[in-house]
C-alpha atoms as a PDB file:
ATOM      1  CA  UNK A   1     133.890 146.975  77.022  1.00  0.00           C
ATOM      2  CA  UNK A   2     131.701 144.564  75.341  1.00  0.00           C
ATOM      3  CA  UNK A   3     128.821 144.270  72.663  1.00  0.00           C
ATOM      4  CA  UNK A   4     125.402 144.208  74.221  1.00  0.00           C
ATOM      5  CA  UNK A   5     124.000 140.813  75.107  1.00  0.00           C
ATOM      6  CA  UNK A   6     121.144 141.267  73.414  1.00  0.00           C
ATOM      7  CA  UNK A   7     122.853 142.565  70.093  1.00  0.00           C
ATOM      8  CA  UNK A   8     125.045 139.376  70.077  1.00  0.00           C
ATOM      9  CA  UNK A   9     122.271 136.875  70.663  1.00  0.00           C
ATOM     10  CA  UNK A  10     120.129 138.399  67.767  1.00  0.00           C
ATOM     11  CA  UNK A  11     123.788 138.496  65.720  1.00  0.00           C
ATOM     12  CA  UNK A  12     124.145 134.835  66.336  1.00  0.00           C
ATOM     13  CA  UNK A  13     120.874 133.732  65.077  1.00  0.00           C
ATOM     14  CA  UNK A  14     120.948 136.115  62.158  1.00  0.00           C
ATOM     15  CA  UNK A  15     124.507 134.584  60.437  1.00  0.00           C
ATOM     16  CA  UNK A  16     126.204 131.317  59.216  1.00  0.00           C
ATOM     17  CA  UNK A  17     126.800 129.636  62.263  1.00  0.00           C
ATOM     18  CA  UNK A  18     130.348 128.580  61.003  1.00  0.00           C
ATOM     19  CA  UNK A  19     130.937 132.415  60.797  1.00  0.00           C
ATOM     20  CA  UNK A  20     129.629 133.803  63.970  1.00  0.00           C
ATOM     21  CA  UNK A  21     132.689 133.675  66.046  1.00  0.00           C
ATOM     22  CA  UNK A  22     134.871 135.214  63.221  1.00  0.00           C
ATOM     23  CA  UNK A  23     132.469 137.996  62.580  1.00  0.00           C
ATOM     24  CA  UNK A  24     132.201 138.556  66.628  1.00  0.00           C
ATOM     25  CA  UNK A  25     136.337 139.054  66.138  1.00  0.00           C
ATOM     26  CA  UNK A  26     135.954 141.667  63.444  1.00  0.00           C
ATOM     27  CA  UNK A  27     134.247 144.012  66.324  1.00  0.00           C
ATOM     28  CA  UNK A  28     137.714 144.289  68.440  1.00  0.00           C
ATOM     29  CA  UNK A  29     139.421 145.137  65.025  1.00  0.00           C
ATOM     30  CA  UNK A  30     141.011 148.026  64.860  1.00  0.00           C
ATOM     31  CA  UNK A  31     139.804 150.897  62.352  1.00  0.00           C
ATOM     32  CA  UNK A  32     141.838 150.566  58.725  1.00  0.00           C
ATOM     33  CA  UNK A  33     142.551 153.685  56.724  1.00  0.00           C
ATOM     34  CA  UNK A  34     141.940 153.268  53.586  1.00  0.00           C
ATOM     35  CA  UNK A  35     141.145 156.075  50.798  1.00  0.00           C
ATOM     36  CA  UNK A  36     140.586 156.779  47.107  1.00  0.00           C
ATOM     37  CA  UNK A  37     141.554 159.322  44.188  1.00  0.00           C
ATOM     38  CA  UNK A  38     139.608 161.784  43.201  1.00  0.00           C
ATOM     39  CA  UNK A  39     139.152 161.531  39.757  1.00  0.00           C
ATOM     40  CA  UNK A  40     137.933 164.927  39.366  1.00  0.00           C
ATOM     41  CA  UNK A  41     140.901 166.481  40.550  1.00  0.00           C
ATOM     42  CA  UNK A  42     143.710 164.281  39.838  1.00  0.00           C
ATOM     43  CA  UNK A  43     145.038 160.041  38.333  1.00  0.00           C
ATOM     44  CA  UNK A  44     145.959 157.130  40.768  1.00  0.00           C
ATOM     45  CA  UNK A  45     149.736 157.785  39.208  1.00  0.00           C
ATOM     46  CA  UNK A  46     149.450 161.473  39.938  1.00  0.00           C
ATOM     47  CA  UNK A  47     148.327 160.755  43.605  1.00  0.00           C
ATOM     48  CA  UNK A  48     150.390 157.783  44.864  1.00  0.00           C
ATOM     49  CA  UNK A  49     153.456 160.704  43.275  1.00  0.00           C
ATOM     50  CA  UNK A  50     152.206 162.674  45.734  1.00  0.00           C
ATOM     51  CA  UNK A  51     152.216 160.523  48.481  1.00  0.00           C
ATOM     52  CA  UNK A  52     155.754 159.297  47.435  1.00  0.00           C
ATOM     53  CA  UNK A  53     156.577 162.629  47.382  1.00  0.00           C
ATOM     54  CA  UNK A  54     154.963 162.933  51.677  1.00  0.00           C
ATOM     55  CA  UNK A  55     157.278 159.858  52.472  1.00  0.00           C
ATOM     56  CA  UNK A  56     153.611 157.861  52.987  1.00  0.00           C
ATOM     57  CA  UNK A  57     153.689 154.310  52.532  1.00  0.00           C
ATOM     58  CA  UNK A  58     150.939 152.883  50.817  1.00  0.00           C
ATOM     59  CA  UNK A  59     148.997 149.589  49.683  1.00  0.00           C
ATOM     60  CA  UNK A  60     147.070 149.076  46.648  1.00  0.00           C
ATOM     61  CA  UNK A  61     143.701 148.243  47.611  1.00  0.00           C
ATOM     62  CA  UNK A  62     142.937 145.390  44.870  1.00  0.00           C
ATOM     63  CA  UNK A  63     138.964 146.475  43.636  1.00  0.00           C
ATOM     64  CA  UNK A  64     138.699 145.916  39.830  1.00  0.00           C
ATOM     65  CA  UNK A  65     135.589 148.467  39.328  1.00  0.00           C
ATOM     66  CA  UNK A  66     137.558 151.236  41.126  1.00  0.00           C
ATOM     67  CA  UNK A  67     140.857 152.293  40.673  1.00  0.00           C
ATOM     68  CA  UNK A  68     143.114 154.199  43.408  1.00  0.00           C
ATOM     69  CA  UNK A  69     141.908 152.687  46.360  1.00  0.00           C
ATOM     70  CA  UNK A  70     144.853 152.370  48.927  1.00  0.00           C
ATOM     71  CA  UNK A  71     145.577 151.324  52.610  1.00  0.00           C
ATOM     72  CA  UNK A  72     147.914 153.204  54.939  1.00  0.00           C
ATOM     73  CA  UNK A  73     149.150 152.415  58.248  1.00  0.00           C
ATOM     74  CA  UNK A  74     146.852 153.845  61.197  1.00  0.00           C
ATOM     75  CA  UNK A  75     149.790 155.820  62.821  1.00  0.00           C
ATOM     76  CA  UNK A  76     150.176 157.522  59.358  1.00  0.00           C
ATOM     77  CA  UNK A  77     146.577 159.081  58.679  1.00  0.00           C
ATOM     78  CA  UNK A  78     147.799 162.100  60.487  1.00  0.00           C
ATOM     79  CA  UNK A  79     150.493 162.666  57.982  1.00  0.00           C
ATOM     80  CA  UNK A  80     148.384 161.616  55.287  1.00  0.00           C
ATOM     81  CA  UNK A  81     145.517 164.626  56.512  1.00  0.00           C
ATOM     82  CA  UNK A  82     148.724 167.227  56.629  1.00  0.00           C
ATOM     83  CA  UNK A  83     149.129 167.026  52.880  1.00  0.00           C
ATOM     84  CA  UNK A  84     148.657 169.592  50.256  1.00  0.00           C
ATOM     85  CA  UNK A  85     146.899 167.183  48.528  1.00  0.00           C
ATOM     86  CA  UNK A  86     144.123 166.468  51.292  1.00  0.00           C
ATOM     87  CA  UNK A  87     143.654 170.266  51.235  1.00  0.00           C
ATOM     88  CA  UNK A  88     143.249 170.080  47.192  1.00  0.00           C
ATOM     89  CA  UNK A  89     140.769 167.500  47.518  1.00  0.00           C
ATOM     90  CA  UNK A  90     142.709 165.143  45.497  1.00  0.00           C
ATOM     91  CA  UNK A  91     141.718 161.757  47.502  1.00  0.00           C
ATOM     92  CA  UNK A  92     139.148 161.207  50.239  1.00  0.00           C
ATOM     93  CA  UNK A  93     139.157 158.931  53.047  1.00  0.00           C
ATOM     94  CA  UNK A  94     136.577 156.399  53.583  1.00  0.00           C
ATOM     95  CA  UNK A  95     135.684 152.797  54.519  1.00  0.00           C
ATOM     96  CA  UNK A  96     136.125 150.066  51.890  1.00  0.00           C
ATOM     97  CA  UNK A  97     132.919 148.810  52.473  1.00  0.00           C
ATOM     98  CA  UNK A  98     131.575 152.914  51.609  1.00  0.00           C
ATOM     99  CA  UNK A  99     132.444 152.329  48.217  1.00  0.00           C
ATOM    100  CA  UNK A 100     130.224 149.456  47.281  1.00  0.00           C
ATOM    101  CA  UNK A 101     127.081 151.057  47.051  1.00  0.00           C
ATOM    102  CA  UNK A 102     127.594 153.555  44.450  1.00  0.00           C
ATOM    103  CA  UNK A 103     130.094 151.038  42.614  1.00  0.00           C
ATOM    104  CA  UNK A 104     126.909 148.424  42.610  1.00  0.00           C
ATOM    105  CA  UNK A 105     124.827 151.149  41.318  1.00  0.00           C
ATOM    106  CA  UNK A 106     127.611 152.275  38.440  1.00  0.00           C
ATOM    107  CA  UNK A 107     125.941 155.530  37.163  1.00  0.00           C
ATOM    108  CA  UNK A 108     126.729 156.508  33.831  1.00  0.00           C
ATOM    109  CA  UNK A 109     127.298 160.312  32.199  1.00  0.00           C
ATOM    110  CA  UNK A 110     123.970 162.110  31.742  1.00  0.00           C
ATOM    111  CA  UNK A 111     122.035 160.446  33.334  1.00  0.00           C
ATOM    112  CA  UNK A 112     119.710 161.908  36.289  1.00  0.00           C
ATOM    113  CA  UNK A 113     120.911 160.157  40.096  1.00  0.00           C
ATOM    114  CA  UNK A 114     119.524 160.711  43.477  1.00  0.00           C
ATOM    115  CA  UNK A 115     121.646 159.890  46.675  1.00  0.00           C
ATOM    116  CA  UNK A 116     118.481 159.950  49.057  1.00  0.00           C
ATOM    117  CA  UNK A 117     120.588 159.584  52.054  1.00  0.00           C
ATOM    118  CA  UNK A 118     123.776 161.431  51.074  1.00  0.00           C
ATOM    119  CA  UNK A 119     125.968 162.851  54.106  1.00  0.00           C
ATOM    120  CA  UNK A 120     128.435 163.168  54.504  1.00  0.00           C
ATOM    121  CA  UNK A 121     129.066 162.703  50.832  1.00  0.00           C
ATOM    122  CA  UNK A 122     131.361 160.083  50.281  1.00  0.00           C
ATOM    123  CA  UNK A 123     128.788 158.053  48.127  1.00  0.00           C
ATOM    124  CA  UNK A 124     127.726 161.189  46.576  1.00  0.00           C
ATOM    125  CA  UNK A 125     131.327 161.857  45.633  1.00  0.00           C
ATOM    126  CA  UNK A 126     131.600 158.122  43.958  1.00  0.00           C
ATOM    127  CA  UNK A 127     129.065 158.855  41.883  1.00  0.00           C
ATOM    128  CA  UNK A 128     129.722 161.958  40.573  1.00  0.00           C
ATOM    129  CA  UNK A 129     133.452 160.862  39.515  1.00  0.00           C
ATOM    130  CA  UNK A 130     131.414 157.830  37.739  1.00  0.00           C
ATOM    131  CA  UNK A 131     128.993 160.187  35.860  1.00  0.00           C
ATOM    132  CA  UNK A 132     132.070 162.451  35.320  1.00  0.00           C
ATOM    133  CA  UNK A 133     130.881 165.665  36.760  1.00  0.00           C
ATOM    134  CA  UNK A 134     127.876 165.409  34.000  1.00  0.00           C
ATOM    135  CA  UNK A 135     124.013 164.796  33.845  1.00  0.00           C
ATOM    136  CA  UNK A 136     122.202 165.812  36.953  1.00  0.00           C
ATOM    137  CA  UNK A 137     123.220 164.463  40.268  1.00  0.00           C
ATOM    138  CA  UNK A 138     120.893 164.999  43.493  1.00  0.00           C
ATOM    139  CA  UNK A 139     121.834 165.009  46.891  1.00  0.00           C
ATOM    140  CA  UNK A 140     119.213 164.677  50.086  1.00  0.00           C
ATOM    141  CA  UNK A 141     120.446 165.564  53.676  1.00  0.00           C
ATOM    142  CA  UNK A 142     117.695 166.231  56.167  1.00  0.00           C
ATOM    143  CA  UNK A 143     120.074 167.539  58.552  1.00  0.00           C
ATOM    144  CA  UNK A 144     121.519 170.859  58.853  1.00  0.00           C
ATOM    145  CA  UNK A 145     124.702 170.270  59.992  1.00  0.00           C
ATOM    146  CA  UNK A 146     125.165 166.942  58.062  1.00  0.00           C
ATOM    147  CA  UNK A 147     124.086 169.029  54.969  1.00  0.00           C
ATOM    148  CA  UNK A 148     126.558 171.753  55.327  1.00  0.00           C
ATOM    149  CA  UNK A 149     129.196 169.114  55.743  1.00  0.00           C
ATOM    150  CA  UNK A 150     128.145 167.387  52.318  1.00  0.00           C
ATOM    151  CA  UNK A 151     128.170 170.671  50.712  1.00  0.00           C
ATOM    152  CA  UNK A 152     131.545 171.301  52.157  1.00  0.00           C
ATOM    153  CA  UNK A 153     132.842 168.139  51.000  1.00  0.00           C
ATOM    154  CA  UNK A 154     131.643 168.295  47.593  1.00  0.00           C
ATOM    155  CA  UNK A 155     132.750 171.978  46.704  1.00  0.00           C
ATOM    156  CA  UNK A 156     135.912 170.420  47.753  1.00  0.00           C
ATOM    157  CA  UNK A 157     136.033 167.770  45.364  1.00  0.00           C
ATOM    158  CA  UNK A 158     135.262 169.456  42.506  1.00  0.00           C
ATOM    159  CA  UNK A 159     131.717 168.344  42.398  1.00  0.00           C
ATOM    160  CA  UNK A 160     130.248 170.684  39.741  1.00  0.00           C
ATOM    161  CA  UNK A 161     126.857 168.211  38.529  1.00  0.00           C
ATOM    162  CA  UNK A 162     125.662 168.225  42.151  1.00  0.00           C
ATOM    163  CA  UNK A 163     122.261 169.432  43.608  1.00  0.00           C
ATOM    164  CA  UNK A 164     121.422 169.755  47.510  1.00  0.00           C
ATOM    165  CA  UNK A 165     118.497 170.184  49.173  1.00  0.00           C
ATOM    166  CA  UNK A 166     117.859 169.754  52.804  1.00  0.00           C
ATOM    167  CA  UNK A 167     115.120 167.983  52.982  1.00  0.00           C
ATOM    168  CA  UNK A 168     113.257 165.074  54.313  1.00  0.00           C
ATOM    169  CA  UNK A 169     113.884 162.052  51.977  1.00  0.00           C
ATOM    170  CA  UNK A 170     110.277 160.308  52.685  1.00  0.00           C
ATOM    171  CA  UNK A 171     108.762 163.344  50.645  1.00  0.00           C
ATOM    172  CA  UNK A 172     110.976 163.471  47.263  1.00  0.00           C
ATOM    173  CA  UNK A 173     108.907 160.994  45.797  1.00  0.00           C
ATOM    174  CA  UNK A 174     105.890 163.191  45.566  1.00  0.00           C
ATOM    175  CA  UNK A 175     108.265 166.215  44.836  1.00  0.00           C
ATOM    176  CA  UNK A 176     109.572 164.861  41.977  1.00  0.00           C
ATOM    177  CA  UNK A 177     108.040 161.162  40.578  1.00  0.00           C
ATOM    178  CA  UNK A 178     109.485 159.524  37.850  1.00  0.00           C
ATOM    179  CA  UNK A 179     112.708 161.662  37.475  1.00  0.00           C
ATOM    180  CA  UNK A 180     115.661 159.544  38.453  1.00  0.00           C
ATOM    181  CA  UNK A 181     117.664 156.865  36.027  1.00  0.00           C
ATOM    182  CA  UNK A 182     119.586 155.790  39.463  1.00  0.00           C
ATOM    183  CA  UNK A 183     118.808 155.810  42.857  1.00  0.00           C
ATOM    184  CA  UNK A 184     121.101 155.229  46.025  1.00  0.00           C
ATOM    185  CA  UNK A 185     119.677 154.892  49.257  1.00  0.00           C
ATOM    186  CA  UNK A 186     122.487 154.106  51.853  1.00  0.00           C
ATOM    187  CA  UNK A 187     119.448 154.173  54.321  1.00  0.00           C
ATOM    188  CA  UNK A 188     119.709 155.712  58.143  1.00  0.00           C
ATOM    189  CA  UNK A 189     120.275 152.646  60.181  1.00  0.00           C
ATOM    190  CA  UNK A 190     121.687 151.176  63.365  1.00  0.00           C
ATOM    191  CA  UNK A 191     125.096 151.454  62.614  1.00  0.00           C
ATOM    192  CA  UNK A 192     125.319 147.603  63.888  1.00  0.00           C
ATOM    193  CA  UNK A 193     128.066 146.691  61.991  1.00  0.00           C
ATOM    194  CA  UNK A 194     129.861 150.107  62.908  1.00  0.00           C
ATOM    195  CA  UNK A 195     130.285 148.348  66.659  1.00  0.00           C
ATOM    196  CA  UNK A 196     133.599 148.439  67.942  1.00  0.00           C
ATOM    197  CA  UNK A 197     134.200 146.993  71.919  1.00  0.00           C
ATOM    198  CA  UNK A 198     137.155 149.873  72.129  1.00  0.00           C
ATOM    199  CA  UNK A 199     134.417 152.359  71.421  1.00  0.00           C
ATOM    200  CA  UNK A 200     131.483 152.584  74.092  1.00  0.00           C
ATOM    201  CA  UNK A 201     129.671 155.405  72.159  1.00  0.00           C
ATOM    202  CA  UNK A 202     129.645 153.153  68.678  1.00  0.00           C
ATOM    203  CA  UNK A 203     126.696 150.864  70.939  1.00  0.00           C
ATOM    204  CA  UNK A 204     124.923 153.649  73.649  1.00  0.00           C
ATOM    205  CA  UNK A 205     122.448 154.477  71.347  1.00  0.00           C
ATOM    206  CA  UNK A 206     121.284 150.991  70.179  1.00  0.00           C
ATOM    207  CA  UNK A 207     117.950 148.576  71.488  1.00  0.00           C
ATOM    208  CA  UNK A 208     115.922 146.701  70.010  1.00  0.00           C
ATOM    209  CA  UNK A 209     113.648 149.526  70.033  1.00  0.00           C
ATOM    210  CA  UNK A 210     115.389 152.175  67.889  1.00  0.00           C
ATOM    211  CA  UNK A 211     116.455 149.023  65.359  1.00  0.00           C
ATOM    212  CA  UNK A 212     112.419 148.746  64.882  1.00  0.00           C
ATOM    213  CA  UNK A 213     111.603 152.651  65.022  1.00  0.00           C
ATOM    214  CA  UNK A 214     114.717 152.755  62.234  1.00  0.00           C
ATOM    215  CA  UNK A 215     113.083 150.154  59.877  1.00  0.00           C
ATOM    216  CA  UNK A 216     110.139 152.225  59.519  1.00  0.00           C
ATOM    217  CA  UNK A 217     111.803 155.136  58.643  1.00  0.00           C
ATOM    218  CA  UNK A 218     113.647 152.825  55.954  1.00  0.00           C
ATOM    219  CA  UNK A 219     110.264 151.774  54.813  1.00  0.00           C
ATOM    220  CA  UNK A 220     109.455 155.077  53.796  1.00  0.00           C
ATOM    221  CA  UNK A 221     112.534 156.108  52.278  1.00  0.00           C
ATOM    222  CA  UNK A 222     112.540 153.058  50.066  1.00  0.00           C
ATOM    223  CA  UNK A 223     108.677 153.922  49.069  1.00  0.00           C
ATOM    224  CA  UNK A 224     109.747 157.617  48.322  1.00  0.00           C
ATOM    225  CA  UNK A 225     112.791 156.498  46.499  1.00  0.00           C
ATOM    226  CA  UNK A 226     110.775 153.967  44.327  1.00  0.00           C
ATOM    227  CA  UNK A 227     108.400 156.617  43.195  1.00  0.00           C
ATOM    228  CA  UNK A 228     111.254 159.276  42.091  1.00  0.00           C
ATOM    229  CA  UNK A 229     112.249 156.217  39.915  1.00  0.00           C
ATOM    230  CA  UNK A 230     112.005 156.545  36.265  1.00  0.00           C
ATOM    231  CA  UNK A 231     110.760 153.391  34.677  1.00  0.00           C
ATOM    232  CA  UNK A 232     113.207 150.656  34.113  1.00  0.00           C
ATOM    233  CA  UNK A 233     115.577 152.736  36.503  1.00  0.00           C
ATOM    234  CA  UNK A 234     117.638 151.223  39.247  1.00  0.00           C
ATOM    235  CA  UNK A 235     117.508 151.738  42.912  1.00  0.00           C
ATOM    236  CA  UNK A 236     119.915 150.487  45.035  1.00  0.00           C
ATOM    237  CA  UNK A 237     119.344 149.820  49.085  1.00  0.00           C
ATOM    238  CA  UNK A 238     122.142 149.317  51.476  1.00  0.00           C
ATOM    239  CA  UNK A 239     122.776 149.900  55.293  1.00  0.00           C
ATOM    240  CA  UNK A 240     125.446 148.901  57.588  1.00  0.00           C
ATOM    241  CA  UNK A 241     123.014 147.363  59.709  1.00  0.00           C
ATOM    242  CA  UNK A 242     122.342 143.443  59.992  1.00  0.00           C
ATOM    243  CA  UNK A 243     119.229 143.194  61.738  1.00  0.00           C
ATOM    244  CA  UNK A 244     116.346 141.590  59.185  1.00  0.00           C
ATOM    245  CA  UNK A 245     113.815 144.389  60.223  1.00  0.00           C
ATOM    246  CA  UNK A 246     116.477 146.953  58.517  1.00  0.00           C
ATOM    247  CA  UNK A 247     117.292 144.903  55.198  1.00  0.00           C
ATOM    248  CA  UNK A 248     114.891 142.053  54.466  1.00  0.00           C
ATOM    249  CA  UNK A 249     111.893 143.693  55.707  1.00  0.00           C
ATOM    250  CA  UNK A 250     111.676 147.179  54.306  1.00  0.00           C
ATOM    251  CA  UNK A 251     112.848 145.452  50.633  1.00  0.00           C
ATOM    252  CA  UNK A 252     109.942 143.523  51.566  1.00  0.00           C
ATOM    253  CA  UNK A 253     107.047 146.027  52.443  1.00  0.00           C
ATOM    254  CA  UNK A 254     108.458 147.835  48.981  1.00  0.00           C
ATOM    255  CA  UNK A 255     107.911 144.044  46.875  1.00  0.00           C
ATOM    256  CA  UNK A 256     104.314 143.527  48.986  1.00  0.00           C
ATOM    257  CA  UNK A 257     103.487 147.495  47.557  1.00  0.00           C
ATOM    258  CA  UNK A 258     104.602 147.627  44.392  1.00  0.00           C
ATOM    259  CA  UNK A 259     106.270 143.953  43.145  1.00  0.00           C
ATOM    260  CA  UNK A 260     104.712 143.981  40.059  1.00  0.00           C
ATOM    261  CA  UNK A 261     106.212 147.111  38.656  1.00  0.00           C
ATOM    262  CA  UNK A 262     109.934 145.542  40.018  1.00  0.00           C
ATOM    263  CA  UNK A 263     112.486 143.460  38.889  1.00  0.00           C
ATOM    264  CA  UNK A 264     114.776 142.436  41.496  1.00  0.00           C
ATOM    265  CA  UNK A 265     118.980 142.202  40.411  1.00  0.00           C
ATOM    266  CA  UNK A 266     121.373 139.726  41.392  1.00  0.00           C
ATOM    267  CA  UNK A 267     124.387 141.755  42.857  1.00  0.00           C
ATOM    268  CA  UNK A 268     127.930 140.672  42.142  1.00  0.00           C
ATOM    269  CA  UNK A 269     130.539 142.417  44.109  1.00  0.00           C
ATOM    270  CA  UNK A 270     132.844 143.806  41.742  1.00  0.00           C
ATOM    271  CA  UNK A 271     136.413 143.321  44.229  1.00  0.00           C
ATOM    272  CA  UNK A 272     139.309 141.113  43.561  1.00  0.00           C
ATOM    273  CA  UNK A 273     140.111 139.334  47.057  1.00  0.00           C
ATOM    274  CA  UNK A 274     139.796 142.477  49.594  1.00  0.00           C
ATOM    275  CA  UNK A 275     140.847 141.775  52.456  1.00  0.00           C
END
């Protein structure tokens, strides 16, 4: 299977041409597993114990602003899912590039956080480790099942500062204005750099057309999300998209509304040499 034509031809006008091909590569990749303590429940020392303990091989994941972050072989994630530990909720498995986000946004104890976007909670989870189960931490899933899965997934984590609601994320701004120190929106997207050529469902629901009816969603999430923002709060926007009309130009319509009250941040990835 391959990517769709169109999706490559916008792809190679959209990054570094000396980069294209090597990006293009990264879609035939296979998936890593790679996971992360729980610091609610248990230490990095503690954990990789345990997983001595399972016979699990393991490699430090190098991320100064995070510790216990590892990387097992695929044929071992299996194994790894068997253990009394997964049960316990002691780590949780997730993408690398799933722990940015909340890392960028580095909540602090007490302080009042909104995860806008927040199934199936593995950004929700970051955060409330970093505020250390204190303060007031808000979680927004519009959709049932999603929702039930991020409650699922935090009770079993130990996430005690936590508040769901299942609702639509374009209307929390009016519901509550001016509340939030920090606010994550990992924003509904494409998925585009999700892709994989082994994987013909990771593409069937993409076009051009859903890319442009998902930026205006994004538009109005970021405009809800800016008005639940305290003054001289942050609010942090990702997606795993790369189309423009899902990053540049929502961050955009937000500046052209309401640039004068903002400040934008430079962003400095906090990772030693991930590879």
């Amino acid at each position: 299977m391959s990517l769709p034509e169109a999706f490559k031809e916008r792809l190679e006008r959209i990054v570094p041409h000396e980069r294209f091909d090597a990006i293009l590569k990264t879609f035939d990749a296979p998936k890593q597993v790679t996971f992360r303590v729980n610091p609610l429940k248990t230490t990095p020392a503690e954990l990789e114990a345990e997983l001595a303990r399972e016979a699990i091989p393991f490699e430090r994941v190098g991320w100064g602003a995070l510790e216990g972050v590892y990387r097992i072989d695929p044929s071992d994630k299996l194994r790894l899912t068997q253990t009394k530990g997964f049960y316990a909720g002691h780590f949780y498995i997730q993408n690398l590039s799933s722990m940015v986000a909340p890392v960028l946004l580095a909540p602090e104890p007490e302080e009042t956080v909104l995860d806008l976007a927040a199934a199936p909670g593995g950004k929700t989870l970051i955060l409330a480790g970093m505020m250390e189960n204190t303060g007031w931490l808000s979680a927004v899933e519009p959709s049932r099942e999603r929702f039930f899965r991020l409650c699922d997934n935090l009770k079993n984590q130990g996430v005690t500062n936590a508040h769901t609601y299942m609702t639509d994320g374009r209307s929390v701004g009016k519901k509550c204005p001016l509340m939030f120190d920090r606010i994550l929106l990992d924003a509904p997207c494409s998925s585009e750099a999700r892709f994989k050529t082994f994987d013909e469902k990771s593409t069937s629901f993409w076009s051009i057309h859903k890319v442009k009816e998902t930026s205006k969603l994004q538009r109005r999430l970021l405009l809800s999300a800016f008005d639940a923002l305290k003054p001289g709060g942050k609010l942090l926007y990702s997606t795993c998209s790369f189309s423009p009309e899902e990053n540049e130009s929502p961050l955009q319509h937000l500046l052209e509304r309401h640039g004068s009250h903002l400040k934008t941040l430079p962003l400095i990835l906090p990772i030693d040499n991930v590879q």
